[in-house]
C-alpha atoms as a PDB file:
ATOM      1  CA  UNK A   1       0.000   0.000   0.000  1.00  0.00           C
ATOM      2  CA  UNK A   2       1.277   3.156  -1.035  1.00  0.00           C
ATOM      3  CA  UNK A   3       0.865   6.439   0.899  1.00  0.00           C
ATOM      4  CA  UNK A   4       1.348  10.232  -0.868  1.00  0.00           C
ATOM      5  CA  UNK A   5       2.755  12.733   1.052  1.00  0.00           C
ATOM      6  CA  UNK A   6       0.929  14.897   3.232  1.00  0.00           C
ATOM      7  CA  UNK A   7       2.761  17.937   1.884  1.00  0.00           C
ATOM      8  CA  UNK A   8       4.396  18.294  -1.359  1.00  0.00           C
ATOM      9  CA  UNK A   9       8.301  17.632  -1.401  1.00  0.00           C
ATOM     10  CA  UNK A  10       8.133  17.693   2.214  1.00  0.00           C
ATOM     11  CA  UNK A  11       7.769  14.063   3.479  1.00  0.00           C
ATOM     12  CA  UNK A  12       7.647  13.515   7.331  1.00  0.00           C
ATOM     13  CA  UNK A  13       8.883  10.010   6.926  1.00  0.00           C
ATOM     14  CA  UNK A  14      10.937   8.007   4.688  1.00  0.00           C
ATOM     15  CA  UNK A  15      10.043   7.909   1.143  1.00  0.00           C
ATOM     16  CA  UNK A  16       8.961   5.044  -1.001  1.00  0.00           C
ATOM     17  CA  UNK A  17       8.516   6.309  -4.128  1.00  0.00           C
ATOM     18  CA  UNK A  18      10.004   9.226  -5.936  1.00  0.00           C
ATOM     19  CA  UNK A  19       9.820  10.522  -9.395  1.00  0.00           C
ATOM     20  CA  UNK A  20      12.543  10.868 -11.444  1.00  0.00           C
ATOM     21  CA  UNK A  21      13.808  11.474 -15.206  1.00  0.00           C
ATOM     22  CA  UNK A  22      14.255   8.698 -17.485  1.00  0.00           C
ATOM     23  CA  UNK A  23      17.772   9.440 -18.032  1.00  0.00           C
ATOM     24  CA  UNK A  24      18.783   9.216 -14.218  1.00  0.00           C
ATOM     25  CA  UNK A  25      22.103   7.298 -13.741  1.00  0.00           C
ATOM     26  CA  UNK A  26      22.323   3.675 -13.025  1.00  0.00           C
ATOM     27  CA  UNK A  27      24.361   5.115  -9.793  1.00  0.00           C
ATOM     28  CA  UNK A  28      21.120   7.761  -8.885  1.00  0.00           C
ATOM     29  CA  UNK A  29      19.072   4.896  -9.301  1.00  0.00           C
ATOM     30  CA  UNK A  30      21.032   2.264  -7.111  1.00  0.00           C
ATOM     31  CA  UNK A  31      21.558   4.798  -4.161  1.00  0.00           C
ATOM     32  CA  UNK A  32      17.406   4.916  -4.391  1.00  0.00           C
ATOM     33  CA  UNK A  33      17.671   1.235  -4.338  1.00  0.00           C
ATOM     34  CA  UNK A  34      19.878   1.177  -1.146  1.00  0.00           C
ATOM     35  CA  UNK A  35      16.866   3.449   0.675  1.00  0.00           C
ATOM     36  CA  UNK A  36      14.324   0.970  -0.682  1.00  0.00           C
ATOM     37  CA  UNK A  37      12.725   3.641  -2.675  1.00  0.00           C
ATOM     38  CA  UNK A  38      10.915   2.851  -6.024  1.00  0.00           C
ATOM     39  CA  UNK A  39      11.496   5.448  -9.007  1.00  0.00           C
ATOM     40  CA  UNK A  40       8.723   6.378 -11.469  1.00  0.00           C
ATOM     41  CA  UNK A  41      10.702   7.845 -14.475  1.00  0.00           C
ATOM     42  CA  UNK A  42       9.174  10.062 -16.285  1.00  0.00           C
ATOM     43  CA  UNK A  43       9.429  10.307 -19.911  1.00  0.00           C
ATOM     44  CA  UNK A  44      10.968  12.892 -22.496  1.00  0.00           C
ATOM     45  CA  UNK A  45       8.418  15.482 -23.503  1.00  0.00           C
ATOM     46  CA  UNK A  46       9.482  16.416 -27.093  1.00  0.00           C
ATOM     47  CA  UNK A  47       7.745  18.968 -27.218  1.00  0.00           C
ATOM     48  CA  UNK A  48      10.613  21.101 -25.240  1.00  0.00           C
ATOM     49  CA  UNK A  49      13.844  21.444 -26.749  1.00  0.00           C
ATOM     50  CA  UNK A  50      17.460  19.987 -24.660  1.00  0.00           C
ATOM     51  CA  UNK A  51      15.647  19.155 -21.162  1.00  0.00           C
ATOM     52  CA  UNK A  52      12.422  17.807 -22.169  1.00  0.00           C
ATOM     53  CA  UNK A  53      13.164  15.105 -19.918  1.00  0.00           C
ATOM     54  CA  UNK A  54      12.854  17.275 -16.645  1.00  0.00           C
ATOM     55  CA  UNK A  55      11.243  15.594 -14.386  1.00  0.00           C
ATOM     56  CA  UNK A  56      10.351  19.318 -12.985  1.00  0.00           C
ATOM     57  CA  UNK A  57       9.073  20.781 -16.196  1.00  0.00           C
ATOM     58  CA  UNK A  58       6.792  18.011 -16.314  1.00  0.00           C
ATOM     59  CA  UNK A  59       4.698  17.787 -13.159  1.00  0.00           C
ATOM     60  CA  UNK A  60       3.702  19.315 -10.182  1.00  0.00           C
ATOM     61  CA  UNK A  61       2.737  17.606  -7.276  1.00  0.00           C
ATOM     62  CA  UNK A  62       0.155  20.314  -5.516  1.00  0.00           C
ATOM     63  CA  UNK A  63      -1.106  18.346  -2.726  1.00  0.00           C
ATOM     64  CA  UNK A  64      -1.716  14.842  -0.473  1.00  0.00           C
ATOM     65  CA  UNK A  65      -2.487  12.638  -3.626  1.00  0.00           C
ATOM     66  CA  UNK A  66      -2.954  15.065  -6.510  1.00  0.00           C
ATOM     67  CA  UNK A  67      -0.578  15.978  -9.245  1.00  0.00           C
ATOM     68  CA  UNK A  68      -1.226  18.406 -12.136  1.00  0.00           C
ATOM     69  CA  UNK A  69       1.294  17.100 -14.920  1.00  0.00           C
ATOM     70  CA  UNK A  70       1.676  17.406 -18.925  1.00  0.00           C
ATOM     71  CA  UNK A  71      -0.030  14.974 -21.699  1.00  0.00           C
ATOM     72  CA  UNK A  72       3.111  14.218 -22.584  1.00  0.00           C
ATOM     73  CA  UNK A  73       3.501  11.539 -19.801  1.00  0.00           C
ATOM     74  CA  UNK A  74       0.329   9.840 -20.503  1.00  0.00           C
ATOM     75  CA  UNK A  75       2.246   6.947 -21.152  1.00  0.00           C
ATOM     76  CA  UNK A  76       2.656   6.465 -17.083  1.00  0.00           C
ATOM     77  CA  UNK A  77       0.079   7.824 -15.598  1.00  0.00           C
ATOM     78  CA  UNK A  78      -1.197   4.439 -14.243  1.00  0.00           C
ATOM     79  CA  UNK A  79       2.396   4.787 -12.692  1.00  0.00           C
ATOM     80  CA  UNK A  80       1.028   7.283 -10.715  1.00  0.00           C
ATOM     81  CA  UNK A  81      -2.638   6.354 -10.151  1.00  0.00           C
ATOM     82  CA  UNK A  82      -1.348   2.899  -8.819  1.00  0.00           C
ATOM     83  CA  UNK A  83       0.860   4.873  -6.002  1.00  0.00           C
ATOM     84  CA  UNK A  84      -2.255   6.730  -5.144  1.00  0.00           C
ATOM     85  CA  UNK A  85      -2.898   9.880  -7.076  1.00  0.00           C
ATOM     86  CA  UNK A  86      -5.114  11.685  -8.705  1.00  0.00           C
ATOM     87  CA  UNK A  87      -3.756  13.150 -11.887  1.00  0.00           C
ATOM     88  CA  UNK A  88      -4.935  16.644 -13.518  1.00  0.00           C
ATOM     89  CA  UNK A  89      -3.672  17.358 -16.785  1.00  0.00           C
ATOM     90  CA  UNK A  90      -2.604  20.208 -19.454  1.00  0.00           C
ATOM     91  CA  UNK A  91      -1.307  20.609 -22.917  1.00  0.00           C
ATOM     92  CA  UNK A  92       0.698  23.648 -21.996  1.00  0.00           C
ATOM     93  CA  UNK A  93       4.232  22.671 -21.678  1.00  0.00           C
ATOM     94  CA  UNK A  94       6.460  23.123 -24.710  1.00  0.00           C
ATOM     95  CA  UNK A  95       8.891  25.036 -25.847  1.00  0.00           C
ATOM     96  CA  UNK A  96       9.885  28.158 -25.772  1.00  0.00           C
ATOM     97  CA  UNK A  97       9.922  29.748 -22.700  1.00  0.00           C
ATOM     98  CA  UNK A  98       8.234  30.481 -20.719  1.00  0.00           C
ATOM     99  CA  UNK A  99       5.789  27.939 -22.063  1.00  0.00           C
ATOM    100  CA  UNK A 100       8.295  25.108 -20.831  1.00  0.00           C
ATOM    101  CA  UNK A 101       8.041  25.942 -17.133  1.00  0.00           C
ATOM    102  CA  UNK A 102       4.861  26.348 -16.561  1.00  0.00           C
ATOM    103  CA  UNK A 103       4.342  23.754 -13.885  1.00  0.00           C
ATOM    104  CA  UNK A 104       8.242  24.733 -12.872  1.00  0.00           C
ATOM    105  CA  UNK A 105       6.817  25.965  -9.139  1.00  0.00           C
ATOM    106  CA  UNK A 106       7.339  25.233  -5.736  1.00  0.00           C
ATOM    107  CA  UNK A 107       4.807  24.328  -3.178  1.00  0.00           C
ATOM    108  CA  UNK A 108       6.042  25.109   0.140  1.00  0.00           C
ATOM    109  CA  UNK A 109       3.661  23.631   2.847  1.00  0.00           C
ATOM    110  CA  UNK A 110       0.705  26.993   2.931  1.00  0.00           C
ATOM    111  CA  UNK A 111       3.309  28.577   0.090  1.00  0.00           C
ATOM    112  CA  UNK A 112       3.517  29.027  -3.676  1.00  0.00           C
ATOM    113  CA  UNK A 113       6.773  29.899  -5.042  1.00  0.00           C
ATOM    114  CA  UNK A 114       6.133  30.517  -8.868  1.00  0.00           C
ATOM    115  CA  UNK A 115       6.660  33.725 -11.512  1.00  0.00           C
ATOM    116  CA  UNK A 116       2.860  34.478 -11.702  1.00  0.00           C
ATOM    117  CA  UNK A 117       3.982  35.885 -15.129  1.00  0.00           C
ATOM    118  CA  UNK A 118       5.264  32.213 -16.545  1.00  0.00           C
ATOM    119  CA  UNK A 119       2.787  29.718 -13.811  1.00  0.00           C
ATOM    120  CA  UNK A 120       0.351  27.665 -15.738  1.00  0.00           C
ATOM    121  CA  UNK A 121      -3.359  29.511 -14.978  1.00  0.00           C
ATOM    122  CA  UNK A 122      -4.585  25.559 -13.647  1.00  0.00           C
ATOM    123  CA  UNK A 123      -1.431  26.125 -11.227  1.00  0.00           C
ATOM    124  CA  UNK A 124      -2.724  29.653  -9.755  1.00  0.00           C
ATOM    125  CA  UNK A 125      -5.784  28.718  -9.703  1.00  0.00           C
ATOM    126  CA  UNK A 126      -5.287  25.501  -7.277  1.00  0.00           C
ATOM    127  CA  UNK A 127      -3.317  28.264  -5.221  1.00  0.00           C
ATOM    128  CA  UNK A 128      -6.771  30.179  -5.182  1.00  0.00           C
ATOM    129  CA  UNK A 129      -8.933  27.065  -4.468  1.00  0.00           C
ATOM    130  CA  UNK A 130      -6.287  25.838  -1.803  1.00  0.00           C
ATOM    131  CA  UNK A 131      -5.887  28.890   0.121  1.00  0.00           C
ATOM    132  CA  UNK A 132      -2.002  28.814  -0.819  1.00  0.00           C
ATOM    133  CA  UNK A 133      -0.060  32.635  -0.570  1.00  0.00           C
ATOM    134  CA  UNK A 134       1.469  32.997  -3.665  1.00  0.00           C
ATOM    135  CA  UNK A 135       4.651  34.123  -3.212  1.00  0.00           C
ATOM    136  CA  UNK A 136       5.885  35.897  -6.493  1.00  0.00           C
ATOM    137  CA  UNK A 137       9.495  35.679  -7.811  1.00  0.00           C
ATOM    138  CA  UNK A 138      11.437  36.994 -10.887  1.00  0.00           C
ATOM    139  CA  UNK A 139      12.495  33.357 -11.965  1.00  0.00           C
ATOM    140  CA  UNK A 140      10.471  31.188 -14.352  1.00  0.00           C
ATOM    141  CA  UNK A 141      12.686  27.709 -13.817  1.00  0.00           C
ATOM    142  CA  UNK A 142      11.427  28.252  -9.388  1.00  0.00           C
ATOM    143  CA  UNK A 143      11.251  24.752  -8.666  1.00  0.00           C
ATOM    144  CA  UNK A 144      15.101  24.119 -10.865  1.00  0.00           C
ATOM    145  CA  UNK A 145      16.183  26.774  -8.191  1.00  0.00           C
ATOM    146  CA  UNK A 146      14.788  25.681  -4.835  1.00  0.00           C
ATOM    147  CA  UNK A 147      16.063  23.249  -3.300  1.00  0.00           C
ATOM    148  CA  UNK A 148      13.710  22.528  -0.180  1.00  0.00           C
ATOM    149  CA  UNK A 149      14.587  21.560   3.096  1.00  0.00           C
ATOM    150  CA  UNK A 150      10.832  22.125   5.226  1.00  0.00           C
ATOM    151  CA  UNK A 151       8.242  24.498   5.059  1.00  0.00           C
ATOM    152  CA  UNK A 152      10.236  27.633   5.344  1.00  0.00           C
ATOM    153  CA  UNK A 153      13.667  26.913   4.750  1.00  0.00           C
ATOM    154  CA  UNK A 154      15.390  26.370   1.258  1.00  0.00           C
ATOM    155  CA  UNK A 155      18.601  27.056  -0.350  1.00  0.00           C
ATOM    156  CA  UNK A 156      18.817  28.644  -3.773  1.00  0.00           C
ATOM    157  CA  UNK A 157      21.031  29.691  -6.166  1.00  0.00           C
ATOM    158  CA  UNK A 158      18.391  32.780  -7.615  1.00  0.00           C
ATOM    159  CA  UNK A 159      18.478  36.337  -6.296  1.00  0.00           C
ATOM    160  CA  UNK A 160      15.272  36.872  -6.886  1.00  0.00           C
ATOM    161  CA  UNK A 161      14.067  33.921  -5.176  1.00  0.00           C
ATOM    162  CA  UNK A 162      16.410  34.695  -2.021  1.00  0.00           C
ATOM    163  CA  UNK A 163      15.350  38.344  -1.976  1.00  0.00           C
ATOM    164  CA  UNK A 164      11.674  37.142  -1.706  1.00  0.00           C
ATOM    165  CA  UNK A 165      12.351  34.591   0.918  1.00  0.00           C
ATOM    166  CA  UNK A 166      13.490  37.827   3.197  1.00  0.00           C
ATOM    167  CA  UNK A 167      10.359  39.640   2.301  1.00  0.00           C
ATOM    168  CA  UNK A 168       8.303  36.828   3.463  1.00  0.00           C
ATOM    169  CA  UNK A 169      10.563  35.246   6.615  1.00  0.00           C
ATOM    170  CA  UNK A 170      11.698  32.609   4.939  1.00  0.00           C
ATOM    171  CA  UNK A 171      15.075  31.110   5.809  1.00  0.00           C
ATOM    172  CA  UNK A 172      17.068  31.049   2.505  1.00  0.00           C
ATOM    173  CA  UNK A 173      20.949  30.389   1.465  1.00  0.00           C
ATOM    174  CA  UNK A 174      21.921  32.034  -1.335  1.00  0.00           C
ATOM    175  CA  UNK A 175      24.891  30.214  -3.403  1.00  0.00           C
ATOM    176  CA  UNK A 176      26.745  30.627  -5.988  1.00  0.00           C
ATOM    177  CA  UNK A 177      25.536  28.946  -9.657  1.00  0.00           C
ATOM    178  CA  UNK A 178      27.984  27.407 -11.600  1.00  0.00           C
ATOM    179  CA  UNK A 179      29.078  23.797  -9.942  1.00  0.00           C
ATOM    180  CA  UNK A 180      26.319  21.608 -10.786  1.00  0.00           C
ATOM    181  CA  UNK A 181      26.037  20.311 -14.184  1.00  0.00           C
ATOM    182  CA  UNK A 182      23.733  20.298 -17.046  1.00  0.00           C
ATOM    183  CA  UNK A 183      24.221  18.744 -19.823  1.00  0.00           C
ATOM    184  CA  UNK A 184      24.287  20.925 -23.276  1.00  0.00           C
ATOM    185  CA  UNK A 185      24.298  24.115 -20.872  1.00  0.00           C
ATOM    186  CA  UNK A 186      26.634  26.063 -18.786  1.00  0.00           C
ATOM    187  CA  UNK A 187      25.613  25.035 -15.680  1.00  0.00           C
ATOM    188  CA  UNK A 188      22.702  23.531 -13.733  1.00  0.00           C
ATOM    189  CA  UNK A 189      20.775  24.527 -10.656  1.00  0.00           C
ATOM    190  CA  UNK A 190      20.636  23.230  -6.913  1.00  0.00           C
ATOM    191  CA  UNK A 191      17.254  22.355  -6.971  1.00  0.00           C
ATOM    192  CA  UNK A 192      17.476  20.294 -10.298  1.00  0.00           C
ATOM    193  CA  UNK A 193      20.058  17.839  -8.546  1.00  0.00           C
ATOM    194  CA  UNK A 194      18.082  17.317  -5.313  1.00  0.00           C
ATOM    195  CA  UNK A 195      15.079  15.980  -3.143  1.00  0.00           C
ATOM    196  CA  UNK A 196      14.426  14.731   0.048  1.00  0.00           C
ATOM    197  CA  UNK A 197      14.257  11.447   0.868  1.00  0.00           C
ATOM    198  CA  UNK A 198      12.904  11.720   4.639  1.00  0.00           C
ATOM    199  CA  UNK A 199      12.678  14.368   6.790  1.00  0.00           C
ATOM    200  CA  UNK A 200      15.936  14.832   7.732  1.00  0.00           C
ATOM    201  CA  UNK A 201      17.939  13.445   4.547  1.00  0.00           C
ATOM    202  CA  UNK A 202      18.796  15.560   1.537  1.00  0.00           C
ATOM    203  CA  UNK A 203      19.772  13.487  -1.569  1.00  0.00           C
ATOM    204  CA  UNK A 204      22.009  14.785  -4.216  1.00  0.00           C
ATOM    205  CA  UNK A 205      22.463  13.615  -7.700  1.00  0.00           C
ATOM    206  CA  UNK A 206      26.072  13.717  -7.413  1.00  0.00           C
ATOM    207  CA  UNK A 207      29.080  14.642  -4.680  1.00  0.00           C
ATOM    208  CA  UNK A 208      27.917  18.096  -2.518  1.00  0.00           C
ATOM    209  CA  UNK A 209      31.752  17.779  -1.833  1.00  0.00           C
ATOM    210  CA  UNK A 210      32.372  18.983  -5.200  1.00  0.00           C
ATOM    211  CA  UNK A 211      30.712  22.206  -4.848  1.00  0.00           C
ATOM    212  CA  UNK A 212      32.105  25.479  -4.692  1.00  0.00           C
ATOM    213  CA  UNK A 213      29.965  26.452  -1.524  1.00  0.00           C
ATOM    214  CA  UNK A 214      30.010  23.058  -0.154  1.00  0.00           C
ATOM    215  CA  UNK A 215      30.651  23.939   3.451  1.00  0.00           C
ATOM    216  CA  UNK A 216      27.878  26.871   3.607  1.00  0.00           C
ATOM    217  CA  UNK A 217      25.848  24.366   2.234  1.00  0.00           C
ATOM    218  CA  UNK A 218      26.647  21.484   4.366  1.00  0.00           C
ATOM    219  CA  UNK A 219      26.960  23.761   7.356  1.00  0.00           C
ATOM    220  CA  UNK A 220      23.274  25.388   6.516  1.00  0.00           C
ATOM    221  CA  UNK A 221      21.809  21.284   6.168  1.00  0.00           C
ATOM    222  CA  UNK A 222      23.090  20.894  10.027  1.00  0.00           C
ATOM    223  CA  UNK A 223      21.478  23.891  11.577  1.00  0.00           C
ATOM    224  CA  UNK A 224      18.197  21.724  10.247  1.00  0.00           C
ATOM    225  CA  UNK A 225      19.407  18.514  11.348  1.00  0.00           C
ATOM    226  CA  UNK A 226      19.451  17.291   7.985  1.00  0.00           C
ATOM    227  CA  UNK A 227      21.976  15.081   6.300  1.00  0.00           C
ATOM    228  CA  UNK A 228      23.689  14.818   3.274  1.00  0.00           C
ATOM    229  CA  UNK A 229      23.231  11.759   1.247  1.00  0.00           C
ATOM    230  CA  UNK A 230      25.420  11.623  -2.079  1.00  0.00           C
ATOM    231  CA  UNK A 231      26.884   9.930  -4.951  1.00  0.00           C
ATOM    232  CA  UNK A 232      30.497   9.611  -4.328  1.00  0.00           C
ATOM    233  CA  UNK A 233      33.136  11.364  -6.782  1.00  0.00           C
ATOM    234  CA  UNK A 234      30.329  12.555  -9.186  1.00  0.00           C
ATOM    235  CA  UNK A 235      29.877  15.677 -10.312  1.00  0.00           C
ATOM    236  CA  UNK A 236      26.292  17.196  -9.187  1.00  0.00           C
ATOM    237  CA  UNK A 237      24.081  17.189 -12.261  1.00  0.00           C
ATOM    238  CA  UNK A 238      20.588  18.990 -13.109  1.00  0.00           C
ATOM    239  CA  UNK A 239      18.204  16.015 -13.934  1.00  0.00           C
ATOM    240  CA  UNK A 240      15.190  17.862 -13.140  1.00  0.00           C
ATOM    241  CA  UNK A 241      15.026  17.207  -9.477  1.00  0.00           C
ATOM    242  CA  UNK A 242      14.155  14.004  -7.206  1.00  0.00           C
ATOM    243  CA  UNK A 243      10.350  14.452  -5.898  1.00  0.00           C
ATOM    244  CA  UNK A 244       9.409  12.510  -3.247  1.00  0.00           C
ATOM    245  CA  UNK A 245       5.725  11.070  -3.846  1.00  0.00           C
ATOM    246  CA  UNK A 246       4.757   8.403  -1.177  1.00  0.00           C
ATOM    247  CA  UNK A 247       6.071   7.850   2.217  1.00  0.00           C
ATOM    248  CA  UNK A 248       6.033   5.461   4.881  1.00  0.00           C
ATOM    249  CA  UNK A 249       3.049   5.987   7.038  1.00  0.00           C
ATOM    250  CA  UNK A 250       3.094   7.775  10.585  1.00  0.00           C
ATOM    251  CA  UNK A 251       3.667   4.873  13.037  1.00  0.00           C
END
């Protein structure tokens, strides 16, 4: 029996299922293995050009059991309706921007993170029906740049996103961009290489050691209590970020 979160990307337990790109590493995918977590890969949406595959681009999971998420996966959806969710769906997500990110958003416990200017209208409107505070940033790839640590801390590697977190009392490290990878691109972001996998354990797609602002970063995990889990000597890489989806129930 499966069990969705309570709270988007914010499990209280340890995770069972996450989803993930289809082109995450054979090492991403045995470190999930070693948690006894399953992985739901999502599929390559064609319709956006070099990261179709984002996991993040693709889907956004809103609340407990309900995901809105792009046509272009209707391939697995009984992936996800056999974990326990109910799927909405658009046609919206394509390229070029800012038609690629528009379910690229962050839902932070009672919070919406988004660029109202670049959010899907299905995704502010859930915010209306749900009661959520939409909390408006520059950024139109929010959820690539968050990487979430509970319901009012995060670390990101946007300005904009940092300078809103202050606004609103939101605990926030700003880093530096430039040391995580993305393939075909400069560089990735912090939230496209991460997810929880518990409460208090922060998986990376790759080595946090390798990072230029590794010890803010590590140092900012510990005044959370929350651990580092990584993939030894490899580089951290933007895959579209690791979203927890079902967790072990409350004992």
């Amino acid at each position: 029996m499966y069990f969705p979160l309570k709270n988007p990307n914010l499990p209280e337990n340890r995770v069972t299922v996450v989803a993930v790109s289809t082109k995450a590493s054979e090492k991403l995918l045995n470190k999930l293995d070693e948690h006894e977590i399953t992985a739901i890969k999502t599929i390559t949406n064609n319709l956006v050009t070099d990261v179709g595959y984002h996991t993040d681009l693709n889907l956004l999971n809103y609340s407990e059991g309900n995901i809105l998420i792009d046509k272009s996966q209707k391939e697995i959806f009984v992936n996800f309706l056999t974990k326990g969710y109910s799927l909405k769906t658009i046609s919206e997500v394509k390229s070029p921007y800012p038609y690629d990110c528009r379910l690229n958003c962050v839902i932070m416990g009672d919070k919406l993170i988004c660029n109202p200017k670049t959010a899907s209208d299905e995704v502010l409107l859930i915010a209306n029906e749900l009661d959520i505070k939409i909390i408006p940033v520059n950024q139109g790839y929010t959820k690539c740049s968050i990487c979430l640590l509970n319901d009012n801390a995060l670390i990101t590697d946007d300005e904009s996103i940092y300078n809103a977190c202050k606004t609103n009392q939101i605990a926030s490290l700003l880093i530096s961009k430039g040391s995580v990878k993305l393939n075909g691109f400069d560089y990735g972001f912090i939230g496209g290489c991460t997810g929880l996998i518990d409460k208090n354990k922060l998986l990376f797609n790759g080595d946090i050691n390798y990072h230029n602002d590794c010890n803010m970063i590590i140092d900012f995990l510990n005044s959370y209590n929350i651990e580092a889990v990584i993939i030894d000597n490899e580089p951290l890489t933007d895959i579209g970020s690791i979203i927890p989806l079902c967790e072990k129930p409350n004992k």
